[in-house]
C-alpha atoms as a PDB file:
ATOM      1  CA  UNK A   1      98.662  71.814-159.824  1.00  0.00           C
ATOM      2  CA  UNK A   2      99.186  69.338-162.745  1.00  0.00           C
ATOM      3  CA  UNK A   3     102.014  69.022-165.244  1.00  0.00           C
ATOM      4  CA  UNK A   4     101.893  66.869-168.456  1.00  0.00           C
ATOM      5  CA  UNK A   5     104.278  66.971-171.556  1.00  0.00           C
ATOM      6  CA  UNK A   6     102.323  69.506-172.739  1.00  0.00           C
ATOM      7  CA  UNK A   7     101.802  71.906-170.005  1.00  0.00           C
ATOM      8  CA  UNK A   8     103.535  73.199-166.735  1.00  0.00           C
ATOM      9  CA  UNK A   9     101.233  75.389-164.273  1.00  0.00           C
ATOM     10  CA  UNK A  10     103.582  78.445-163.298  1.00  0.00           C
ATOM     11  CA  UNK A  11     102.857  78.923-159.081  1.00  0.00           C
ATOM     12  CA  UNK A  12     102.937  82.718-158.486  1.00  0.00           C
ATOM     13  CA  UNK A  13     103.502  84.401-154.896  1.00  0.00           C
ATOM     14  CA  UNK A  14     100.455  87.562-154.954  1.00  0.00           C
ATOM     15  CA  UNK A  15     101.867  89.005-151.498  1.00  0.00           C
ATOM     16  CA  UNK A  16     101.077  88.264-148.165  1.00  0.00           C
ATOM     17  CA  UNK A  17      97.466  87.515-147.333  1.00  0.00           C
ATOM     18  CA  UNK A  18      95.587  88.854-144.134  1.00  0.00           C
ATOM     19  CA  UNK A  19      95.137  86.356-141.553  1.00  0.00           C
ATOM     20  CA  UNK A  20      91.290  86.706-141.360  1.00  0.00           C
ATOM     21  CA  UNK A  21      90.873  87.184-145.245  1.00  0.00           C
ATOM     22  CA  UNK A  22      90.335  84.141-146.711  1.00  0.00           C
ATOM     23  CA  UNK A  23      92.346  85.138-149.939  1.00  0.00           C
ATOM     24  CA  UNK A  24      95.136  83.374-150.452  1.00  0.00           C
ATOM     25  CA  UNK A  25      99.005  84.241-151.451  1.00  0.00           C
ATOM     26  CA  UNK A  26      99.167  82.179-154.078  1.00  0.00           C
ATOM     27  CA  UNK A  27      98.104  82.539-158.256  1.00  0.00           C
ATOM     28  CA  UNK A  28      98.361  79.380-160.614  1.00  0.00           C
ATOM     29  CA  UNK A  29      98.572  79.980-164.048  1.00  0.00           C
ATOM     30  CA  UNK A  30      97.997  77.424-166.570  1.00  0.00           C
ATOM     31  CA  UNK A  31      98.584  78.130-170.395  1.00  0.00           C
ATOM     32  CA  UNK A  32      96.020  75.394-171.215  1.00  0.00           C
ATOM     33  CA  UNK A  33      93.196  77.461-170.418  1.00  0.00           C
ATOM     34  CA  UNK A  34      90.652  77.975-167.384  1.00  0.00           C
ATOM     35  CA  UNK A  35      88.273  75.382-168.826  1.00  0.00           C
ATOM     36  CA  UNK A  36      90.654  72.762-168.534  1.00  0.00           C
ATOM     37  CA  UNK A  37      91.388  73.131-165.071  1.00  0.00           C
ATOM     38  CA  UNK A  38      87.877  73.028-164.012  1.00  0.00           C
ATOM     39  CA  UNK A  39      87.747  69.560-165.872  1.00  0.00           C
ATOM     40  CA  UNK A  40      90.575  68.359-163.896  1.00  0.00           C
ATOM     41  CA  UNK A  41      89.374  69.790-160.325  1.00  0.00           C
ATOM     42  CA  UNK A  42      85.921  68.442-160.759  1.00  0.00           C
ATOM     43  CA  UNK A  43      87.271  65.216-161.773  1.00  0.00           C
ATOM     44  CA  UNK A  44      86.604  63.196-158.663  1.00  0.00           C
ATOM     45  CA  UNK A  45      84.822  59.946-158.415  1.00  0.00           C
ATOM     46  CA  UNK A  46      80.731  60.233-157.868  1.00  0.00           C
ATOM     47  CA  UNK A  47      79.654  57.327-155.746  1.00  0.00           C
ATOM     48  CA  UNK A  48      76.137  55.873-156.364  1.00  0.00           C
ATOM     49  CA  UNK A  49      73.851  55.480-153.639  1.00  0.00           C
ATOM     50  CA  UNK A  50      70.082  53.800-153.493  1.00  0.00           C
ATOM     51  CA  UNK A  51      67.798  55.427-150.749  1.00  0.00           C
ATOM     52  CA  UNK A  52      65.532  52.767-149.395  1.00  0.00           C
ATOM     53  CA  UNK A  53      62.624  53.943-146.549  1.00  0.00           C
ATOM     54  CA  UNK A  54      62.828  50.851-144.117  1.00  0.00           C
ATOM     55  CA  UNK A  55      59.743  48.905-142.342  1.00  0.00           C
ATOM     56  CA  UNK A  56      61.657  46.985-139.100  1.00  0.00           C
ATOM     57  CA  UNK A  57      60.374  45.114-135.992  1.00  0.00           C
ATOM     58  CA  UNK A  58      62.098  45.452-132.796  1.00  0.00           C
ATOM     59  CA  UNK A  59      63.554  42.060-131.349  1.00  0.00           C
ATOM     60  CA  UNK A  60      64.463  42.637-127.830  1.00  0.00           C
ATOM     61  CA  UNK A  61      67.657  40.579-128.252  1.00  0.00           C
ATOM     62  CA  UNK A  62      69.381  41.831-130.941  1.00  0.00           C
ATOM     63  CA  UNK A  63      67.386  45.606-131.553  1.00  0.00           C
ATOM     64  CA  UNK A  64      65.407  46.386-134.721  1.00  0.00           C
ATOM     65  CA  UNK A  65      66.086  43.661-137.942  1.00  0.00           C
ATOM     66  CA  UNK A  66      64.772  44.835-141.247  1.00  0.00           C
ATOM     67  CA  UNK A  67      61.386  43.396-142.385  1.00  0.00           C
ATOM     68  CA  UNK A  68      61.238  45.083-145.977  1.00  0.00           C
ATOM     69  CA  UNK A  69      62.474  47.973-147.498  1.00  0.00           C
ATOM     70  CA  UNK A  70      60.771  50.247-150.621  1.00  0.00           C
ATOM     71  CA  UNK A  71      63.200  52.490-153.096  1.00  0.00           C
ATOM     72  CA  UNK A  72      62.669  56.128-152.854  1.00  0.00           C
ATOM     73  CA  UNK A  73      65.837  57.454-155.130  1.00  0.00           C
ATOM     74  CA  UNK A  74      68.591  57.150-155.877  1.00  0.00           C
ATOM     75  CA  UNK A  75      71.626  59.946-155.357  1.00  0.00           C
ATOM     76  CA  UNK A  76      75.510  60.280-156.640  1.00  0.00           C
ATOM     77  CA  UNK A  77      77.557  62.247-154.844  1.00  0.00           C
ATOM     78  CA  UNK A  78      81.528  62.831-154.690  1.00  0.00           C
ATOM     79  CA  UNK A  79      81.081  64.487-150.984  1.00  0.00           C
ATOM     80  CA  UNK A  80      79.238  63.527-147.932  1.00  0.00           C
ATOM     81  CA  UNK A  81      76.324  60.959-148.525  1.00  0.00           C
ATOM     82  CA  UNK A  82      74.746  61.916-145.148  1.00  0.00           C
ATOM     83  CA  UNK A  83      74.444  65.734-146.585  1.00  0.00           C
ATOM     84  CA  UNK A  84      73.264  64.296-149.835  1.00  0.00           C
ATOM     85  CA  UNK A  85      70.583  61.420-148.582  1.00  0.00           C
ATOM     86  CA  UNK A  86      69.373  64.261-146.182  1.00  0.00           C
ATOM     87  CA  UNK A  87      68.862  67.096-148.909  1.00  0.00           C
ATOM     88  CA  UNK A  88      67.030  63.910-151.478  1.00  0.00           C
ATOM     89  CA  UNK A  89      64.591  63.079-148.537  1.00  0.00           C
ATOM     90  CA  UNK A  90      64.207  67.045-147.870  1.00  0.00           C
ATOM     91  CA  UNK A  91      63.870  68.464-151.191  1.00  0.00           C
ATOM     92  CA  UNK A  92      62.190  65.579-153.235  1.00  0.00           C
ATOM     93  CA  UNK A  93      59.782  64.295-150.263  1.00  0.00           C
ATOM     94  CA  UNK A  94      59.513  67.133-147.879  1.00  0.00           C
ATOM     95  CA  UNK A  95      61.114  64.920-145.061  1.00  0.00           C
ATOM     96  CA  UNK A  96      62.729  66.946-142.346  1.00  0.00           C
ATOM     97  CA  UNK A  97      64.271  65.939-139.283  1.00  0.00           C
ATOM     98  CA  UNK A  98      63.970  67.796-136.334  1.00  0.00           C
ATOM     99  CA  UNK A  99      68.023  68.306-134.247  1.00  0.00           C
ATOM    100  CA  UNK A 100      68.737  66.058-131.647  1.00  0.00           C
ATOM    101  CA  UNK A 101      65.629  63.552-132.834  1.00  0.00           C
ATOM    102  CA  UNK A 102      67.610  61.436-135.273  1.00  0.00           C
ATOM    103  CA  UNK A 103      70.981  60.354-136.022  1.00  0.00           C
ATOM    104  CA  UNK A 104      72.780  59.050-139.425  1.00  0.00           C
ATOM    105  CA  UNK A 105      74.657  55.852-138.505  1.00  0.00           C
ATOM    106  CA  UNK A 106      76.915  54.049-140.883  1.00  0.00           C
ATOM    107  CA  UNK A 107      77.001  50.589-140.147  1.00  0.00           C
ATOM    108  CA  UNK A 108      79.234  48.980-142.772  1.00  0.00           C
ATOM    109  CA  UNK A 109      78.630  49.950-146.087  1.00  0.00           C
ATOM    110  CA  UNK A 110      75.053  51.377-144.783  1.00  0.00           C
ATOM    111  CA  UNK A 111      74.334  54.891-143.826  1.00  0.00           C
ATOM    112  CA  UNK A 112      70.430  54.433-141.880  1.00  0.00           C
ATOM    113  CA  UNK A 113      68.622  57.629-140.551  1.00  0.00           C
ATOM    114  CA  UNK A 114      67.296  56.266-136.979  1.00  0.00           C
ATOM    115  CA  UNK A 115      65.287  57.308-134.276  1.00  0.00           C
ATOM    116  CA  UNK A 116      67.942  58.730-131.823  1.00  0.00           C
ATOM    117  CA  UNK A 117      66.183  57.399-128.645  1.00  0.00           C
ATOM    118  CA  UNK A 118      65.235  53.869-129.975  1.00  0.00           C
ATOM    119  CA  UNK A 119      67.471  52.816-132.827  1.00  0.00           C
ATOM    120  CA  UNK A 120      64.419  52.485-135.277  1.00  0.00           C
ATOM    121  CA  UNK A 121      65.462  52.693-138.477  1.00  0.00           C
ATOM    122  CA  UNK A 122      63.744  55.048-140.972  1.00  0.00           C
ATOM    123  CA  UNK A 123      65.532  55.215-144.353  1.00  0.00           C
ATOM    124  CA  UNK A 124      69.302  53.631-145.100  1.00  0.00           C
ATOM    125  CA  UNK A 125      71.386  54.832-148.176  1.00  0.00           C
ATOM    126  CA  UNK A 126      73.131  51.817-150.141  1.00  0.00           C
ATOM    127  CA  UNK A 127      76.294  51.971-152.200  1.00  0.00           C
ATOM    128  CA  UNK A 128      75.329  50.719-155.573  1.00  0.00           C
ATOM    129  CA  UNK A 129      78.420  48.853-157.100  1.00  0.00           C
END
């Protein structure tokens, strides 16, 4: 719901809504126009991300340290960048990860795609600022 000098959404009660329905009781009405509210929900911030498949070498004291990385993509997304660096590497490359075999873990500002049992990294999304 939004309200500017030029426009006040009216919030209107439909009647009650069933508890397994997923409609809900209320209606907003906006005399701007349907197309402007879209603009406004769909407004959020994408966030840029740079998909890098990752060549490492285990050390045993500290686990696996990157020895080079190679750009695949590149993805922007407003949601989940673990849903979107998965669906990049699935529908682009044909990558797919078998359940329970790998993991995402963000480690700082760095989601990686590792081996679940030994840690190995295989691909790592990075925020580009």
């Amino acid at each position: 719901m939004h309200t500017s000098s030029s426009c006040v959404c009216i919030r209107v009660k439909l009647g009650k809504a069933k508890r397994k329905s997923r409609r809900k009781p209320w209606l907003f009405l906006c005399p701007k126009g349907e197309k402007e509210m879209q603009k406004q929900k769909t407004a959020q911030p994408k966030y840029e991300y740079e998909i890098r498949e990752i060549d490492a070498w285990a050390d045993p004291e500290s686990g696996w340290t990157w020895n080079t990385s190679y750009v695949v993509g590149k993805i922007a997304t407003s949601g989940d960048p673990k849903r979107a660096m998965m669906n990049l590497l699935r529908k682009k490359y044909g990558i797919v990860c078998k359940r329970g075999m790998n993991r995402i873990e963000f480690q700082g500002d760095i989601y990686e795609l590792q081996n679940r049992k030994t840690g190995e990294p295989y691909y790592a999304a990075i925020p580009m600022f």
